[in-house]
N, C-alpha and C. Protein backbone atom coordinates (compact mmCIF):
# COMPACT_ATOMS: atom_id res chain seq x y z
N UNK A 1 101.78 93.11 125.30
CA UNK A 1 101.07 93.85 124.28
C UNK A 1 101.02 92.96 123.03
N UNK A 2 99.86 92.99 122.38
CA UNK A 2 99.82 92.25 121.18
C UNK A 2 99.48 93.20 120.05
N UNK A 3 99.69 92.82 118.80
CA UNK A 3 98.65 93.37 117.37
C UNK A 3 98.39 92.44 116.79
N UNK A 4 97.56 92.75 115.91
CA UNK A 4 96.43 91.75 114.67
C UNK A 4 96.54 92.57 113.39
N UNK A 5 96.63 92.29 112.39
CA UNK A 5 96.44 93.31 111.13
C UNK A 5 96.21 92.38 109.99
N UNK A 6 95.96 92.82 109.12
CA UNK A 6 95.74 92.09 107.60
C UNK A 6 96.61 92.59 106.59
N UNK A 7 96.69 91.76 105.45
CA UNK A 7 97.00 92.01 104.32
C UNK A 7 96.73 90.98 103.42
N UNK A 8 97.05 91.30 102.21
CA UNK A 8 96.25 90.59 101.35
C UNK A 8 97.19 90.34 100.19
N UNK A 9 97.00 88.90 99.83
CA UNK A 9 97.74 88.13 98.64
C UNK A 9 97.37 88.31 97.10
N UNK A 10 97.76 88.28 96.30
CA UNK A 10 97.64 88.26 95.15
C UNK A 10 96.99 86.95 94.67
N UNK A 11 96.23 87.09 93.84
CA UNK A 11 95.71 85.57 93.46
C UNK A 11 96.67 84.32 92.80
N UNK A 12 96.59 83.44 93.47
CA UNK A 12 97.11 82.28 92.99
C UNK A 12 99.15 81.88 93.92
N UNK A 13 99.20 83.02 94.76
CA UNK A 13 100.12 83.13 95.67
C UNK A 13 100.29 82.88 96.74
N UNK A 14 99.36 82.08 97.54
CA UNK A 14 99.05 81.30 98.07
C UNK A 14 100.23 80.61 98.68
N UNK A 15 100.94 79.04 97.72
CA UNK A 15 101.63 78.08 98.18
C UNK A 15 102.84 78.78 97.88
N UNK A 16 103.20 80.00 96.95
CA UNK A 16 104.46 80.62 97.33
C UNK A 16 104.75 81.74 98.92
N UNK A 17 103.52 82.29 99.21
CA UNK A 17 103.84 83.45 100.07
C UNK A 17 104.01 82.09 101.54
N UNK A 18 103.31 80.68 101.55
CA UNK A 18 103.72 79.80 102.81
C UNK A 18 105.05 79.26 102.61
N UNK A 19 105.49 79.07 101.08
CA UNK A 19 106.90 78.47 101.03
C UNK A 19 108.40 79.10 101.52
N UNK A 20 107.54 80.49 101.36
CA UNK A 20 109.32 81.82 101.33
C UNK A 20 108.98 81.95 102.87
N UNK A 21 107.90 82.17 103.61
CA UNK A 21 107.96 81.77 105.09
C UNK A 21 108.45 80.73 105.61
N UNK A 22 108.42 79.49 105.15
CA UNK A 22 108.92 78.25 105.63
C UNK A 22 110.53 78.19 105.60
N UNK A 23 110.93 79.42 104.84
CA UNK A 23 112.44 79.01 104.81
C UNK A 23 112.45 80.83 105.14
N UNK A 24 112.20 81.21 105.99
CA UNK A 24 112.25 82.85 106.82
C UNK A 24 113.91 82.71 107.12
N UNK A 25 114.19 83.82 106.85
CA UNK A 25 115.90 84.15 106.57
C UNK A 25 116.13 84.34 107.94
N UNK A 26 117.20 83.53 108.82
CA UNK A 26 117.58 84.06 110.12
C UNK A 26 117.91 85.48 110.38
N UNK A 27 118.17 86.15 109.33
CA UNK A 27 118.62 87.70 109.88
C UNK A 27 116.85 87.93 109.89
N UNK A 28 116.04 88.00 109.26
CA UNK A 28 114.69 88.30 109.55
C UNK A 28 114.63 87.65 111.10
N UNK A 29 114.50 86.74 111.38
CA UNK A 29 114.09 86.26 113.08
C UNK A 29 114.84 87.09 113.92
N UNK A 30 115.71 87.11 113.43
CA UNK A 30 116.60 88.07 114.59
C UNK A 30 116.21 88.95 114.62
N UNK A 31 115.90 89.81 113.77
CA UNK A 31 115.16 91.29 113.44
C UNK A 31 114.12 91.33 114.31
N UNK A 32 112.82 90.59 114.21
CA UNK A 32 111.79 90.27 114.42
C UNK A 32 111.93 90.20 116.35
N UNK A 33 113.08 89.31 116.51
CA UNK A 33 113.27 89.02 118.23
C UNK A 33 113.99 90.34 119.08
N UNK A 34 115.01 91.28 117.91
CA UNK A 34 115.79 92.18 118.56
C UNK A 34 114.57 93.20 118.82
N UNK A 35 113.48 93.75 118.20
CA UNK A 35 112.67 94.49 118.00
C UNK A 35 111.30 93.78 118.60
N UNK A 36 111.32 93.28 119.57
CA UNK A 36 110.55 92.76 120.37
C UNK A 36 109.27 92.20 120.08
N UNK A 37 109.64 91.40 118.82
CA UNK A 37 108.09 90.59 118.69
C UNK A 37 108.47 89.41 119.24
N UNK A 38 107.44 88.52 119.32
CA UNK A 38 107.10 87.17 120.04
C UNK A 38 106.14 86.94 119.15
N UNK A 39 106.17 85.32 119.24
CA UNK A 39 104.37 84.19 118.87
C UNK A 39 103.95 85.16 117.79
N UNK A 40 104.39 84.88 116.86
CA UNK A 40 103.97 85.69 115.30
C UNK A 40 103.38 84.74 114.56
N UNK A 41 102.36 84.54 114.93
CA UNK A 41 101.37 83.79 113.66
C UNK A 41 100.66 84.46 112.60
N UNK A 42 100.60 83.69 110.88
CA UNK A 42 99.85 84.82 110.11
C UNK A 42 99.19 83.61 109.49
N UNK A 43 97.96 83.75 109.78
CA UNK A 43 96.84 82.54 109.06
C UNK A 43 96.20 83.05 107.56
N UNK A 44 95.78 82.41 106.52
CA UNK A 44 95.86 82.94 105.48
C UNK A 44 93.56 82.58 105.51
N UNK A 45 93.06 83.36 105.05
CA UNK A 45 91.58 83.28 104.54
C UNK A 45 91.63 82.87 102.67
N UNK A 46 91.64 81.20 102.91
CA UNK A 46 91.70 81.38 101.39
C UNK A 46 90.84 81.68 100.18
N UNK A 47 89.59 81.88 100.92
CA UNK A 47 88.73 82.28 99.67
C UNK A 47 88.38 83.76 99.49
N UNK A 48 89.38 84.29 100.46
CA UNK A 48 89.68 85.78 99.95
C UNK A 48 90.81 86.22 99.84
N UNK A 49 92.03 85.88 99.90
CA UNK A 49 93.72 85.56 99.93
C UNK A 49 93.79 86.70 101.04
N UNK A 50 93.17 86.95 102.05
CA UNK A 50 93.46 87.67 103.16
C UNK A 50 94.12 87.14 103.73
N UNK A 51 95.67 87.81 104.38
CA UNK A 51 95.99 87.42 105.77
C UNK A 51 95.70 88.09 106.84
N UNK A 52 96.00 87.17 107.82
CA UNK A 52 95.79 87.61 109.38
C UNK A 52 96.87 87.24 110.68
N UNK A 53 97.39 88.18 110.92
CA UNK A 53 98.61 88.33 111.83
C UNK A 53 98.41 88.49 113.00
N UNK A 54 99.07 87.86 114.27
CA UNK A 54 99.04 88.08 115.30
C UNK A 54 100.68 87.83 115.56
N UNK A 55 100.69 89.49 116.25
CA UNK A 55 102.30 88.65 116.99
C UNK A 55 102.17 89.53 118.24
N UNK A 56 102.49 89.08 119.57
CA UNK A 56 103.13 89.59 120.94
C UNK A 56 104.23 90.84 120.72
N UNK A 57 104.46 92.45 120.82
CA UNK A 57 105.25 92.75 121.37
C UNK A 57 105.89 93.51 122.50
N UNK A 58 106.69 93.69 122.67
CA UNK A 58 107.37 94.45 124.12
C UNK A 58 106.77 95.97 123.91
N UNK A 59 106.59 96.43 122.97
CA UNK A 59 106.73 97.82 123.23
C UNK A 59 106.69 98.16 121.27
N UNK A 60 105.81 99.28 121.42
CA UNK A 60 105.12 99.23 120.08
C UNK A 60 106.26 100.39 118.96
N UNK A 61 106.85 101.31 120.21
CA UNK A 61 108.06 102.09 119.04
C UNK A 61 109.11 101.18 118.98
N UNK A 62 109.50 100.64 119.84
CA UNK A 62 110.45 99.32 119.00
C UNK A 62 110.79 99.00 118.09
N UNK A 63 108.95 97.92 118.37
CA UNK A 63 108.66 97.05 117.28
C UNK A 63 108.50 97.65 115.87
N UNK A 64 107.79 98.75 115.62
CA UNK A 64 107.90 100.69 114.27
C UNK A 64 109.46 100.30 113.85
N UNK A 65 110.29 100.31 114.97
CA UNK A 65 111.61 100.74 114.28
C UNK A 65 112.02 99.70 113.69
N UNK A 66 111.48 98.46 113.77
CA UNK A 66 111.93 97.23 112.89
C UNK A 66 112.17 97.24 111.07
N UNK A 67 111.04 98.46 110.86
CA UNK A 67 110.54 98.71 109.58
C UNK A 67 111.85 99.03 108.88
N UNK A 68 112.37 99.91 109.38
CA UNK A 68 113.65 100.89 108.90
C UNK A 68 115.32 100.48 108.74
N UNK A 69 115.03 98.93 109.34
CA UNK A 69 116.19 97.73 109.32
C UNK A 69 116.50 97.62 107.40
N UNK A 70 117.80 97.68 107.21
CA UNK A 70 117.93 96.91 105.93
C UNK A 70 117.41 95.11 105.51
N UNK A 71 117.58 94.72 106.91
CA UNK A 71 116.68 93.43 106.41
C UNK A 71 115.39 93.59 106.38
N UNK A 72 114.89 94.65 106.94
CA UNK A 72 113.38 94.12 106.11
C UNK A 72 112.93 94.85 105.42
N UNK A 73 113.61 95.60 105.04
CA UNK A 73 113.28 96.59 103.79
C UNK A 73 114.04 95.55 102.38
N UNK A 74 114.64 94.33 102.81
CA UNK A 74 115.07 93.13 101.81
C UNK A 74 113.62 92.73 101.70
N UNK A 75 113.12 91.94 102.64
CA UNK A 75 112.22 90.97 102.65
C UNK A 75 110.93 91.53 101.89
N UNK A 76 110.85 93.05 102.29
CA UNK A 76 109.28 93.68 101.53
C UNK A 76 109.78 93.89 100.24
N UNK A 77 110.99 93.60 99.73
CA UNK A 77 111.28 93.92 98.10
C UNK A 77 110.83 92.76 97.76
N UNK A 78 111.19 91.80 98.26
CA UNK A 78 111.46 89.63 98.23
C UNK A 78 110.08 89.26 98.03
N UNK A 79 109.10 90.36 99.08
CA UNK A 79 107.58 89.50 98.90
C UNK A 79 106.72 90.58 98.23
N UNK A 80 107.41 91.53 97.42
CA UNK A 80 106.51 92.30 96.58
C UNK A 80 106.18 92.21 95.25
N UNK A 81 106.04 91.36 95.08
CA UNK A 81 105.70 90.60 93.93
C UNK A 81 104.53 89.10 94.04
N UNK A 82 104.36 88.85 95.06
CA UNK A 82 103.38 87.66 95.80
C UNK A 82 101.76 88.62 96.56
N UNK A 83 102.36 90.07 97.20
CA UNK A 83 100.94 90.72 97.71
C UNK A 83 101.24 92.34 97.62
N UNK A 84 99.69 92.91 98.02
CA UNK A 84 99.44 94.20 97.83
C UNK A 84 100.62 94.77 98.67
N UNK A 85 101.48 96.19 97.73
CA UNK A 85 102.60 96.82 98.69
C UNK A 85 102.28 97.89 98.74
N UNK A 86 102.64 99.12 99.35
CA UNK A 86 102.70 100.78 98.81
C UNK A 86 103.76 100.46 98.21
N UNK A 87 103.90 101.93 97.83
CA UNK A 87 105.07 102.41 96.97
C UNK A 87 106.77 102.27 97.28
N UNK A 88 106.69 102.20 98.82
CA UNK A 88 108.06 102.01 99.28
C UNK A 88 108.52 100.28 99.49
N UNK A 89 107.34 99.58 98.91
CA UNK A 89 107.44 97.92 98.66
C UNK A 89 106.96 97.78 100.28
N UNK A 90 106.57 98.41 101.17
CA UNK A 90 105.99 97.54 102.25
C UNK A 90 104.98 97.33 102.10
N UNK A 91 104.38 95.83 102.75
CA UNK A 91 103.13 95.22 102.60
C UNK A 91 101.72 96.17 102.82
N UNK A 92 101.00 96.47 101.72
CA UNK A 92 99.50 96.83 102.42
C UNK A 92 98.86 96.34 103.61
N UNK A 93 99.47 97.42 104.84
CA UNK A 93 98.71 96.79 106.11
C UNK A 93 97.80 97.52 106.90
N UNK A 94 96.74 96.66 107.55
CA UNK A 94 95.65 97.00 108.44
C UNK A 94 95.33 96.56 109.53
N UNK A 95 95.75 97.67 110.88
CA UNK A 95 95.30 96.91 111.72
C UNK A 95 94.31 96.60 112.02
N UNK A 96 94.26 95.38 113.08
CA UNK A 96 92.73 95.23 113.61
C UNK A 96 92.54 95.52 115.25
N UNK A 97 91.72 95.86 115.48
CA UNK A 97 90.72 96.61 116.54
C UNK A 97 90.77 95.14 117.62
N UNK A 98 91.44 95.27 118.30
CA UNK A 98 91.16 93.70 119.25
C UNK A 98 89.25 94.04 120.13
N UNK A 99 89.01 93.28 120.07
CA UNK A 99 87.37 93.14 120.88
C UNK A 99 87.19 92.32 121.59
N UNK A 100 88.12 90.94 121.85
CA UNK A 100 87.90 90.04 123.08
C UNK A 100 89.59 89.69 123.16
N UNK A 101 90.33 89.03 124.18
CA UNK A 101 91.08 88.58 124.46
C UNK A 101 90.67 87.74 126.04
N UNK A 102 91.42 86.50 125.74
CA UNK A 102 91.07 85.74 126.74
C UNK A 102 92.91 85.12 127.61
N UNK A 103 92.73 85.33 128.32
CA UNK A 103 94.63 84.60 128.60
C UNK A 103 93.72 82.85 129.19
């Protein structure tokens, strides 16, 4: 099973929201692997600071319950200040509608 979703950066946040990824906190990976994601790529659209996420997972209430971890209810405090959040500091997200997949 896979998802796709968006969210979106704040202007000029850019080379910070790739830097605090480049140094992703091992309790986040672990989080991320115990809660069954895989191949998590998030490509950025820079002339609209959109991102775009793809990650593999096992099983989609799982992967929900990842949300409710104290580490990543750290990380959406950590990156709420770089992009759009709700109110509870998690990222403004949207999924997307898959329309082709090829293996």
């Amino acid at each position: 099973m896979y998802k796709g979703f968006k969210m979106k950066l704040y202007p000029g946040m850019e080379k910070e929201y790739e830097d605090r990824h480049s140094k992703l906190w091992d309790e986040m990976k672990e989080m991320i692997h115990e809660h069954g994601g895989r191949n998590y790529t998030i490509f950025l659209d820079s002339e609209t600071n959109t991102l775009f996420g793809y990650i593999e997972i096992e099983d989609e209430e799982k992967w929900k319950n990842g949300a409710d971890t104290a580490i990543n209810r750290k990380w959406w405090h950590y990156m709420s200040d770089i992009m759009e959040t709700n109110e509870d500091e998690s990222p403004v997200c949207v999924d997307l509608k898959p329309v082709f997949h090829l293996d």
